[in-house]
N, C-alpha and C. Protein backbone atom coordinates (compact mmCIF):
# COMPACT_ATOMS: atom_id res chain seq x y z
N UNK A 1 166.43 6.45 40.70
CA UNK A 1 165.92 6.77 42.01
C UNK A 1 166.94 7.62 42.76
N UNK A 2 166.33 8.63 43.69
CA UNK A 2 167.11 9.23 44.19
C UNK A 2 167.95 8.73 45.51
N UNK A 3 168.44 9.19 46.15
CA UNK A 3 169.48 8.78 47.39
C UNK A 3 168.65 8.94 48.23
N UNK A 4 168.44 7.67 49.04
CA UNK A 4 167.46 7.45 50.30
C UNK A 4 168.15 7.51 51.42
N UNK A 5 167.65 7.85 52.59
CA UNK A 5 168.42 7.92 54.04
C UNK A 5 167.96 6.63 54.62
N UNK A 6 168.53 6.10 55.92
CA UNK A 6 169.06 5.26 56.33
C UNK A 6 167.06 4.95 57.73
N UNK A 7 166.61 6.57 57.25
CA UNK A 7 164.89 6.38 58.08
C UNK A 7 163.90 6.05 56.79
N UNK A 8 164.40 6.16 55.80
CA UNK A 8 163.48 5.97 54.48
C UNK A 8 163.62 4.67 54.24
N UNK A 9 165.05 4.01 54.10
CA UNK A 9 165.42 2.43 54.11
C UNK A 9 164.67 1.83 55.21
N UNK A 10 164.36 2.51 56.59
CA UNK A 10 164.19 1.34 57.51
C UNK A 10 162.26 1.73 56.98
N UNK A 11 162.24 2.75 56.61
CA UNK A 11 160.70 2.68 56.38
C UNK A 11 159.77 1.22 55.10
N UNK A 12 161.21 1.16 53.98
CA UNK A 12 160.78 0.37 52.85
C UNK A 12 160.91 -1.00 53.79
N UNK A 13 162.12 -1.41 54.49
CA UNK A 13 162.05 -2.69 55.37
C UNK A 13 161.48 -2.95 56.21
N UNK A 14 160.41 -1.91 56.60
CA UNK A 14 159.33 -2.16 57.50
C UNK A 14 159.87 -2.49 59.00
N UNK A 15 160.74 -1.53 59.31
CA UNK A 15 161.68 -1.93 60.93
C UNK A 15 161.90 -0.61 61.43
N UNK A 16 162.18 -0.73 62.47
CA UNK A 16 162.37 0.82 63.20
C UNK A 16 163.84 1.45 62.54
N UNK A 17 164.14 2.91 62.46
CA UNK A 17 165.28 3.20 62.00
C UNK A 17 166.56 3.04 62.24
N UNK A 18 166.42 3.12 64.04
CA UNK A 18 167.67 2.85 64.94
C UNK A 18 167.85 1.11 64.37
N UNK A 19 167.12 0.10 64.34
CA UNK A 19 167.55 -1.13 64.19
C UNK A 19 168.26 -1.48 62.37
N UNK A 20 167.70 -0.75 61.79
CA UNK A 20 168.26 -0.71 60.28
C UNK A 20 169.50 -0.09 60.16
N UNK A 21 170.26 1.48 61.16
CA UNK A 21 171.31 2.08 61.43
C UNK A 21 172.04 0.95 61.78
N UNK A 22 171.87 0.11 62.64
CA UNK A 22 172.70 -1.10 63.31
C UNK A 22 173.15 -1.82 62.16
N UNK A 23 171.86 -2.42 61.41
CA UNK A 23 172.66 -3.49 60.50
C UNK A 23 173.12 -2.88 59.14
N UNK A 24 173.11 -1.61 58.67
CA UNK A 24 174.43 -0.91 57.95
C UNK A 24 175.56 -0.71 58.40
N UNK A 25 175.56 -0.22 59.60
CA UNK A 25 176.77 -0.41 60.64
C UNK A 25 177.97 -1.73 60.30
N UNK A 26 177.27 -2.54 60.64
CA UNK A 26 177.71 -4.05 61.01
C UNK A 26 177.67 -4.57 59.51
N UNK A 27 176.70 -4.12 58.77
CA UNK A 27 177.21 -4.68 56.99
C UNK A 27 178.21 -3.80 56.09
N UNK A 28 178.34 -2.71 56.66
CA UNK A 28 179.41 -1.99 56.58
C UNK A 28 180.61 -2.07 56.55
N UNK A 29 180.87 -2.90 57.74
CA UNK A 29 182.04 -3.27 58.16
C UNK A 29 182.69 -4.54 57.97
N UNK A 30 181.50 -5.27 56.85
CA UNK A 30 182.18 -6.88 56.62
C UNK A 30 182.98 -6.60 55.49
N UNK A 31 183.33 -7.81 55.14
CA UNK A 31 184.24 -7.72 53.80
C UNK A 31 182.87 -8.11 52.37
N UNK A 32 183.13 -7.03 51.13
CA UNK A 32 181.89 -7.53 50.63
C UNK A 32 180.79 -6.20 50.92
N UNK A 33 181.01 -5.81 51.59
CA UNK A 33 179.77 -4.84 52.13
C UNK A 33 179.31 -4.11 50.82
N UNK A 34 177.80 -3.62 50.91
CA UNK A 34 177.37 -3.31 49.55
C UNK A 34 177.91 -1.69 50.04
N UNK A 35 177.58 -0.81 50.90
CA UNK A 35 177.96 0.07 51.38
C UNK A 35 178.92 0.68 52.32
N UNK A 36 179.57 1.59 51.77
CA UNK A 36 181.23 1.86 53.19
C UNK A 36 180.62 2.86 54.34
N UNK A 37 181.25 2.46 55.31
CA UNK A 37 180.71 3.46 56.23
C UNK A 37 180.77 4.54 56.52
N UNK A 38 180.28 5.43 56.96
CA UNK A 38 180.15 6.64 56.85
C UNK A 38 181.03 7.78 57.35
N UNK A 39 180.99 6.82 58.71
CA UNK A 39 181.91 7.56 59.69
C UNK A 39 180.96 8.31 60.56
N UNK A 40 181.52 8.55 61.96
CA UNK A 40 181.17 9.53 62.74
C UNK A 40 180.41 10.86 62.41
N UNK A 41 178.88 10.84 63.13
CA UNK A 41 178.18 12.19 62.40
C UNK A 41 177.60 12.39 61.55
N UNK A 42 178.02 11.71 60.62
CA UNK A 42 177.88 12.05 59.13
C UNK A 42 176.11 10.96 58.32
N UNK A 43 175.66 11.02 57.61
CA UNK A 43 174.73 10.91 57.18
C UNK A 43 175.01 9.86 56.01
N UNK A 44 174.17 9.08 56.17
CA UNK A 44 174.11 7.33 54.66
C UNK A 44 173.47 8.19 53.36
N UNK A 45 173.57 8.18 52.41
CA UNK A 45 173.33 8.68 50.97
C UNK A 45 173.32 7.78 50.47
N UNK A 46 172.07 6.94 50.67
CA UNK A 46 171.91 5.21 49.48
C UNK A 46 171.20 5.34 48.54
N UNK A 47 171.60 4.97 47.63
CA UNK A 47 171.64 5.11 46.10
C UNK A 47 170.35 3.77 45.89
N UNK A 48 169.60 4.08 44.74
CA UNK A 48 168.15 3.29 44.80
C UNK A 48 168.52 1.85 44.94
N UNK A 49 169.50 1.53 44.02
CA UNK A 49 170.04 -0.12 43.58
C UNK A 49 170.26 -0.71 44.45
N UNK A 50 171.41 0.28 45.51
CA UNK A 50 171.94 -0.50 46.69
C UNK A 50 171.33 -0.32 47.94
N UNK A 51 170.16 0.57 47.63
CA UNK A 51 168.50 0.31 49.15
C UNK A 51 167.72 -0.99 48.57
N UNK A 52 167.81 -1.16 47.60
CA UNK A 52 167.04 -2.28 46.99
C UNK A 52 168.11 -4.01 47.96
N UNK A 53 169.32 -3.76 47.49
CA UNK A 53 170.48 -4.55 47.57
C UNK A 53 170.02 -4.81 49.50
N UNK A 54 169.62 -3.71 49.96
CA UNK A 54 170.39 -3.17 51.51
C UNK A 54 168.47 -4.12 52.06
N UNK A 55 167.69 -3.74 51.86
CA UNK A 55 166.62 -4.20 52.03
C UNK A 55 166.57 -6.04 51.86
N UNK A 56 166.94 -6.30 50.41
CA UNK A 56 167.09 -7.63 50.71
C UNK A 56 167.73 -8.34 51.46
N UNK A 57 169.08 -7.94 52.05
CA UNK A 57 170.08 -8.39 52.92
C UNK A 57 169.18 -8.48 54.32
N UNK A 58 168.97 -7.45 54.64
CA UNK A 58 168.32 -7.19 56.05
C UNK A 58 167.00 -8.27 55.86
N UNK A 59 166.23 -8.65 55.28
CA UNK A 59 165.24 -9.46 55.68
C UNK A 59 165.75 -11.14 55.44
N UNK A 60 167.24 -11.02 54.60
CA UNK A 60 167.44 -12.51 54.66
C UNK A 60 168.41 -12.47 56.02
N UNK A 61 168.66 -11.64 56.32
CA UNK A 61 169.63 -11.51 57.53
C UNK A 61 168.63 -11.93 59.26
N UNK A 62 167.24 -11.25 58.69
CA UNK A 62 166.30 -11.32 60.07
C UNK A 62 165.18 -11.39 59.15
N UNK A 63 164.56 -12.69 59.26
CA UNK A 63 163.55 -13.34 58.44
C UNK A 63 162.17 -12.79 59.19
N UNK A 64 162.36 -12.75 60.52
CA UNK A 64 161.24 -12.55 60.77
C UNK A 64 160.66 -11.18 60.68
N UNK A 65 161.71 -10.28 60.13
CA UNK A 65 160.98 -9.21 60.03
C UNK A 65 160.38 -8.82 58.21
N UNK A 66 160.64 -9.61 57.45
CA UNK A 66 160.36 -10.08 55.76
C UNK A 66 159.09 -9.88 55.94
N UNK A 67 158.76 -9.43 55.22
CA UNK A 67 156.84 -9.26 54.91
C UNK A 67 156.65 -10.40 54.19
N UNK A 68 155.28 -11.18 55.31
CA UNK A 68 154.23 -12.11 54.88
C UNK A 68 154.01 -12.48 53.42
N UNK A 69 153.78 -13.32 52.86
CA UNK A 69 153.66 -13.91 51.79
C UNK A 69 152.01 -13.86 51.99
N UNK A 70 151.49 -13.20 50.99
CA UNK A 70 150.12 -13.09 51.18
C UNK A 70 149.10 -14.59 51.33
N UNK A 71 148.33 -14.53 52.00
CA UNK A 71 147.69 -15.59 52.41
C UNK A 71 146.81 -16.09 51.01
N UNK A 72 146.30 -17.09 50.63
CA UNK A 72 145.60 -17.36 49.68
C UNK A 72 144.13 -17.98 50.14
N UNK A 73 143.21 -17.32 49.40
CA UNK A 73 142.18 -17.24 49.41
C UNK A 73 141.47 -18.57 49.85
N UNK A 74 140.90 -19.08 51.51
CA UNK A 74 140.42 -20.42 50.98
C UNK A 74 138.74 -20.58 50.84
N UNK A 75 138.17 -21.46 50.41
CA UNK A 75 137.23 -21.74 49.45
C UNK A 75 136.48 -22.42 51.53
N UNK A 76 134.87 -21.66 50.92
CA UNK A 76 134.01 -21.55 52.13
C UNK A 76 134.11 -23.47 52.44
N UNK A 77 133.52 -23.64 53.58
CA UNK A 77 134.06 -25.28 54.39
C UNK A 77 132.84 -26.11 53.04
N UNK A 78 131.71 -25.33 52.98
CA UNK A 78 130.51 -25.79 52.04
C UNK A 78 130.98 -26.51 50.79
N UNK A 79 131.82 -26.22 50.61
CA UNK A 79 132.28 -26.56 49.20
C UNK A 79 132.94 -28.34 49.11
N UNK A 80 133.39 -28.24 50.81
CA UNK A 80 134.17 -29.24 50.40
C UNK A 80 133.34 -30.91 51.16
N UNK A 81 132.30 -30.41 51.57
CA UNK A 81 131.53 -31.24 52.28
C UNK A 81 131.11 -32.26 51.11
N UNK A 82 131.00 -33.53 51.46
CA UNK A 82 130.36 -34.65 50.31
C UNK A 82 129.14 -34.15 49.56
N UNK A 83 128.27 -34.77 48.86
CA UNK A 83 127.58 -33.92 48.35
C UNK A 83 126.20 -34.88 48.89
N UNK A 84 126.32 -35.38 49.24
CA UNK A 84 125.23 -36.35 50.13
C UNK A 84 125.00 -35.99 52.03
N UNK A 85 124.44 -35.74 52.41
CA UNK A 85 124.63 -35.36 53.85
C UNK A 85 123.71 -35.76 54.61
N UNK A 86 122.86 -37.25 53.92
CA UNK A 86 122.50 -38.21 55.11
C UNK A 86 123.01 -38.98 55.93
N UNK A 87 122.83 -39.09 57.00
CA UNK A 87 123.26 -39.92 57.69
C UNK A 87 122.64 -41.40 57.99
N UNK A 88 123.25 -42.58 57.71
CA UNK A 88 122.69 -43.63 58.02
C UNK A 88 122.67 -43.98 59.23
N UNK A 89 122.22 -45.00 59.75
CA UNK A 89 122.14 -45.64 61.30
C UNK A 89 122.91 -46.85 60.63
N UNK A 90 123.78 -47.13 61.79
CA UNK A 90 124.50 -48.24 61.66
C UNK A 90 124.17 -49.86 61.84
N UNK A 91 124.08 -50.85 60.81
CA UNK A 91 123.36 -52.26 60.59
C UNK A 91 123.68 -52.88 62.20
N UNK A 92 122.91 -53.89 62.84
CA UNK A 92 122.74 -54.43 63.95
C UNK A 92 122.50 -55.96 63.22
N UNK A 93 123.29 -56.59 63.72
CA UNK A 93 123.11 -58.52 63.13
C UNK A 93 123.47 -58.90 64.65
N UNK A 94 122.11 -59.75 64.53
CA UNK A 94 122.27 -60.55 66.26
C UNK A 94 123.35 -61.28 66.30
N UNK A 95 123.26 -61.65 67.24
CA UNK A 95 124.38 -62.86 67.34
C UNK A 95 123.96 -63.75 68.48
N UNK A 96 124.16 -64.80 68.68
CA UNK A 96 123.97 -65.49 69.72
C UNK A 96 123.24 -66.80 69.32
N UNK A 97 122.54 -67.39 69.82
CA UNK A 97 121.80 -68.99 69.60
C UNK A 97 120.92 -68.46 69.36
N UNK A 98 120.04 -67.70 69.84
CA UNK A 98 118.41 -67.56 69.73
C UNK A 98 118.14 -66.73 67.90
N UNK A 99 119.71 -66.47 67.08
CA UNK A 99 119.43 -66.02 66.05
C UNK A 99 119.28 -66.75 64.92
């Protein structure tokens, strides 16, 4: 894969670009960082492995921006109803002396 920019990364992480610039910035600068920083001016040249690397960080970093786990299919309410659908009236037993 070729060298992605830092608006193509925030495009695969599904986030605005300025907020993806931030957290290369700031992952940049830890110890460990998958990528060195750039410096002033100058332009990110990320390499496929480490947009792959840079993408996973950022959504375990901010979960809520991780794409949805697709919903699974549920089965119409019909299905799950008893298979009998009379209704009885409920038994009445007197009570008292006169019974």
């Amino acid at each position: 894969m070729a060298d992605v920019t830092a608006k193509e990364l925030a495009r695969m992480a599904g986030v605005d670009p300025k907020r993806m610039r931030r957290f290369i910035r700031a992952q940049a600068s830890e110890k460990g960082a998958i990528i060195s920083a750039c410096g002033q001016g100058n332009r990110y040249a990320i390499s496929g492995a480490d947009a792959r690397k840079l993408v996973n960080a950022f959504h375990k970093a901010y979960p809520q921006y991780a794409p949805k786990a697709p919903a699974r299919k549920r089965t119409p309410a019909s299905s799950h109803a008893p298979e009998s659908t009379s209704v009885s009236a409920p038994v009445v037993t007197p009570t008292g002396a006169d019974a």
